[in-house]
N, C-alpha and C. Protein backbone atom coordinates (compact mmCIF):
# COMPACT_ATOMS: atom_id res chain seq x y z
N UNK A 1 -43.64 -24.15 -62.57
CA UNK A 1 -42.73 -24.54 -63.62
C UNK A 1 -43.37 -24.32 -64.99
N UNK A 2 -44.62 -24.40 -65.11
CA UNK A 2 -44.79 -24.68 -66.73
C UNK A 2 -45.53 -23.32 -66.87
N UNK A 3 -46.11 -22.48 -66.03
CA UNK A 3 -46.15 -20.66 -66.44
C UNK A 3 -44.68 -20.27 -66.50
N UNK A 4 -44.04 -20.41 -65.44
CA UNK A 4 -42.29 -20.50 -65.79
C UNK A 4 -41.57 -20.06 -67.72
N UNK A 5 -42.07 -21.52 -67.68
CA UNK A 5 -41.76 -21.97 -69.15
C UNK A 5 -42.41 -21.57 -70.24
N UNK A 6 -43.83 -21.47 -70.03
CA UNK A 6 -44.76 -20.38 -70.88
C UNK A 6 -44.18 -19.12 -70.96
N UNK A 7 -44.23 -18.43 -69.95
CA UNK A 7 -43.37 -17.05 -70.19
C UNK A 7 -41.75 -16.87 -70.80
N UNK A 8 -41.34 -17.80 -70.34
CA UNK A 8 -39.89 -17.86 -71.00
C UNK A 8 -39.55 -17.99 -72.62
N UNK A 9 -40.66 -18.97 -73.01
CA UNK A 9 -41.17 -19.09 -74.43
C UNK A 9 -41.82 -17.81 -75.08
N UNK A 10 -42.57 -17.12 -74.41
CA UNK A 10 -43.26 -15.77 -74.82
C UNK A 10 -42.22 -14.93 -75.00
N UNK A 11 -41.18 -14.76 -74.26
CA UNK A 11 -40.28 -13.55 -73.87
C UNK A 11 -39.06 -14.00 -75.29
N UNK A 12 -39.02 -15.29 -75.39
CA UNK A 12 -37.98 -15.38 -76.51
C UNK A 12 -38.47 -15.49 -77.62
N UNK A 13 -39.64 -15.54 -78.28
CA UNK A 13 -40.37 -15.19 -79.58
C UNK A 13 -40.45 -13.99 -79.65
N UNK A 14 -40.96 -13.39 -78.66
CA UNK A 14 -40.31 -11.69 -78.54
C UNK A 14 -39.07 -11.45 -78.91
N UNK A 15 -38.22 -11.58 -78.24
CA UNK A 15 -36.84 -11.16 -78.78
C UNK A 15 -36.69 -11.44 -79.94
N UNK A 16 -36.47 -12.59 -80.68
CA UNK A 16 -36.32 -13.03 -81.83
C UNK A 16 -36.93 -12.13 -82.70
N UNK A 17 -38.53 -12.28 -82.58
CA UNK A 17 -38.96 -11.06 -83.31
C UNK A 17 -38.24 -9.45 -83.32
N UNK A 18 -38.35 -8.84 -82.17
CA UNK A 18 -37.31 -7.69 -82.19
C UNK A 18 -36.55 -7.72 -82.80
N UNK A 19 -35.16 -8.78 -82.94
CA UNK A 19 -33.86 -8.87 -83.57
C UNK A 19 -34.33 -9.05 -84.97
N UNK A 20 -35.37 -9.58 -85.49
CA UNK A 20 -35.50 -9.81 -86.85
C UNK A 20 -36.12 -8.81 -87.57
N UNK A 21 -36.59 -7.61 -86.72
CA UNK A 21 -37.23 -6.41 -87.09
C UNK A 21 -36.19 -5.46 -87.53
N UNK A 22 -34.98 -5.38 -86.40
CA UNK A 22 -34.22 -4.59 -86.43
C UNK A 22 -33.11 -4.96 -88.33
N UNK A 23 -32.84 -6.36 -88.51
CA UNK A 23 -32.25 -6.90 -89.33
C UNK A 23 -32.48 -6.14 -91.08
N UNK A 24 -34.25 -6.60 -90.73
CA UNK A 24 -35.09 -6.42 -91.75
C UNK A 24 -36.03 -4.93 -91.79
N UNK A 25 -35.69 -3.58 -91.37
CA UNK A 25 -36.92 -2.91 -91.04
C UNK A 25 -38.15 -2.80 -92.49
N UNK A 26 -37.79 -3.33 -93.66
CA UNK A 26 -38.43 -3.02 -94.85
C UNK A 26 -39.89 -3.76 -94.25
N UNK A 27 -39.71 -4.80 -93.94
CA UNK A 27 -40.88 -5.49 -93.79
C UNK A 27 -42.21 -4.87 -92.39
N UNK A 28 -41.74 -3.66 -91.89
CA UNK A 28 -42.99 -2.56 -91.55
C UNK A 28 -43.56 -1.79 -92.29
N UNK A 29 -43.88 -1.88 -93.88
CA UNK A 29 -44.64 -1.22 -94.55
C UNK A 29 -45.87 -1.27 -94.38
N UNK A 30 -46.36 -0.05 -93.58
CA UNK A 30 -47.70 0.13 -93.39
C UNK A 30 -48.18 0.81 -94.12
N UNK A 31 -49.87 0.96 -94.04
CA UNK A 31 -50.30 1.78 -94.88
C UNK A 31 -50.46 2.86 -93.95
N UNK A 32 -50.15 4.08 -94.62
CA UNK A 32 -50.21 5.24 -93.49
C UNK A 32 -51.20 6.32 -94.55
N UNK A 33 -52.00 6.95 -93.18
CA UNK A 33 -53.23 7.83 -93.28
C UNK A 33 -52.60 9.45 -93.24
N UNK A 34 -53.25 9.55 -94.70
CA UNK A 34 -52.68 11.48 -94.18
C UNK A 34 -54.08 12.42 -94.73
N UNK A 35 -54.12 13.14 -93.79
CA UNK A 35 -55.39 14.08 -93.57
C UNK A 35 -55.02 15.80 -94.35
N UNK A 36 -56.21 15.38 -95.46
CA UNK A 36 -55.97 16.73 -96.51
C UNK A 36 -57.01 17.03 -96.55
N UNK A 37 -57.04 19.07 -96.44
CA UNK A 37 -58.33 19.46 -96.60
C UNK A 37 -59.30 18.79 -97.72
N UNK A 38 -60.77 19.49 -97.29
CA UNK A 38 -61.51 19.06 -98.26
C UNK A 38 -61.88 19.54 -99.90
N UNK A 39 -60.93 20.77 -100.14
CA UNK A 39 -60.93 20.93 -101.27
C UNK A 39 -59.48 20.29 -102.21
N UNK A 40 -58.90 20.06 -101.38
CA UNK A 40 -57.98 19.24 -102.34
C UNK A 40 -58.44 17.57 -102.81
N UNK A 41 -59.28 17.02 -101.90
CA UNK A 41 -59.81 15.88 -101.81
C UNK A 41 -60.73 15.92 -103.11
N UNK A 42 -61.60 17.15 -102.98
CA UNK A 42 -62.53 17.13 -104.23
C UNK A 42 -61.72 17.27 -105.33
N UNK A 43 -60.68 18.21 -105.49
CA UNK A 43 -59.98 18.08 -106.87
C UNK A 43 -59.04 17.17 -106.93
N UNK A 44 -58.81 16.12 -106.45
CA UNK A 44 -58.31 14.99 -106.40
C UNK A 44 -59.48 13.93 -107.16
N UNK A 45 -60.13 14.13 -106.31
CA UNK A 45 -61.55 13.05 -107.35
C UNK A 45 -61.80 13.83 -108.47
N UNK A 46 -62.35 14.62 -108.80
CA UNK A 46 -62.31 15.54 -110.04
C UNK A 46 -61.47 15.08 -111.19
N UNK A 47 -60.19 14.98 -111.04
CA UNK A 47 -58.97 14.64 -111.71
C UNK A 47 -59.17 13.24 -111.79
N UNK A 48 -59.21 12.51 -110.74
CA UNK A 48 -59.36 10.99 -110.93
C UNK A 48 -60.35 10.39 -112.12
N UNK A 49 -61.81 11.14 -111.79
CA UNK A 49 -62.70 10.63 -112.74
C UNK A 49 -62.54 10.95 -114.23
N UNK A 50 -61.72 12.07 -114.45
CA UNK A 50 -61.79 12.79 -115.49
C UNK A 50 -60.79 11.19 -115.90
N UNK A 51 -59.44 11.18 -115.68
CA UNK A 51 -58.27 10.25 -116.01
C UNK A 51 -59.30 8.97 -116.33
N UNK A 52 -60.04 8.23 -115.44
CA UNK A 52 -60.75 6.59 -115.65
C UNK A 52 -61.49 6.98 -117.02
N UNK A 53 -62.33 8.02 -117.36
CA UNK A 53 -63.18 8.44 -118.46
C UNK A 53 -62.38 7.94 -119.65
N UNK A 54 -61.60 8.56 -119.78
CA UNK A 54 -60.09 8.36 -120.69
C UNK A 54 -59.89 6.78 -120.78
N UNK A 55 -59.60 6.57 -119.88
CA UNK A 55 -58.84 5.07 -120.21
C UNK A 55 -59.92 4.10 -120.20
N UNK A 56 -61.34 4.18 -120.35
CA UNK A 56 -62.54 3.20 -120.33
C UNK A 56 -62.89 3.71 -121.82
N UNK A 57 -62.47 4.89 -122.31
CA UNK A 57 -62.54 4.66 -123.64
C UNK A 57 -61.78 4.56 -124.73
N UNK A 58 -60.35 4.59 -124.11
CA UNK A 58 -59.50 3.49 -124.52
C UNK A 58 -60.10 2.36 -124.53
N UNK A 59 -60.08 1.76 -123.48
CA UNK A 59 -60.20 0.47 -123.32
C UNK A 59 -61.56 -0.43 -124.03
N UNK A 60 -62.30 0.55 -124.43
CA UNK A 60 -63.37 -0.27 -125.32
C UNK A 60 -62.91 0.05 -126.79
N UNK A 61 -62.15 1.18 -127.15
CA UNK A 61 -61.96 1.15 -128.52
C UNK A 61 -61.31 -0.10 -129.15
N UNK A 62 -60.45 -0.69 -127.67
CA UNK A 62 -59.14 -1.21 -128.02
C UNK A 62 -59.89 -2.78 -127.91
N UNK A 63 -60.76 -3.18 -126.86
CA UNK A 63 -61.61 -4.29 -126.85
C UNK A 63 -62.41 -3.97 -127.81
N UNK A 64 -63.16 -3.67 -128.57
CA UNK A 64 -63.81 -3.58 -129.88
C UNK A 64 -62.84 -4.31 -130.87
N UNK A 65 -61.58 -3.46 -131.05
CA UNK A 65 -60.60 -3.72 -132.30
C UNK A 65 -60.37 -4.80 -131.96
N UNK A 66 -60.21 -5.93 -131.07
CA UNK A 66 -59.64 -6.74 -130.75
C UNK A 66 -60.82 -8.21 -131.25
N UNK A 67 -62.27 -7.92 -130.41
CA UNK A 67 -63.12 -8.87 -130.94
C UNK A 67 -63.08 -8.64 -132.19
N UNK A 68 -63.39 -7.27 -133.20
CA UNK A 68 -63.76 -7.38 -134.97
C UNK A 68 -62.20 -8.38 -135.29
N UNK A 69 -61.57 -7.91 -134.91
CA UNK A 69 -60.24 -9.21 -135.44
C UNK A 69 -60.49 -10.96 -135.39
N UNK A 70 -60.77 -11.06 -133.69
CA UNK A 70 -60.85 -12.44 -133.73
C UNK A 70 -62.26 -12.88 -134.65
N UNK A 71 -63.09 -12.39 -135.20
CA UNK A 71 -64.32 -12.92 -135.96
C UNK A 71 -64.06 -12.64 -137.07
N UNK A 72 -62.43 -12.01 -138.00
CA UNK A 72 -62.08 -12.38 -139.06
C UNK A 72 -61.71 -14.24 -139.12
């Protein structure tokens, strides 16, 4: 009786789940893996570092301007 009831409990959290998958499918956002040669990979980083260079010197011109202000 009570493996019985264990399984019967297993089998309907299952379902439930199923039916609430089917309701909702947004909520399977996985992260999915995609396999690119290795020269696109390098000019992918290439490009990346070049872009962060940029915006770290933004970002100190703009944190600079910001402390000389607050110590007016």
């Amino acid at each position: 009786m009570n493996l019985s009831l264990t399984l019967f409990l297993i089998g309907f959290v299952l379902i439930i789940y199923g039916y609430m998958n089917q309701l909702n499918p947004s909520c399977n956002n996985r992260t999915t893996t995609k396999i690119v040669p290795r020269h696109i990979y390098d000019e992918m980083l290439k490009n990346a570092s070049i872009a962060s260079v940029g915006v770290n010197q933004d970002s100190k011109s703009s944190a600079n301007s910001v402390t000389s202000s607050d110590t007016n």
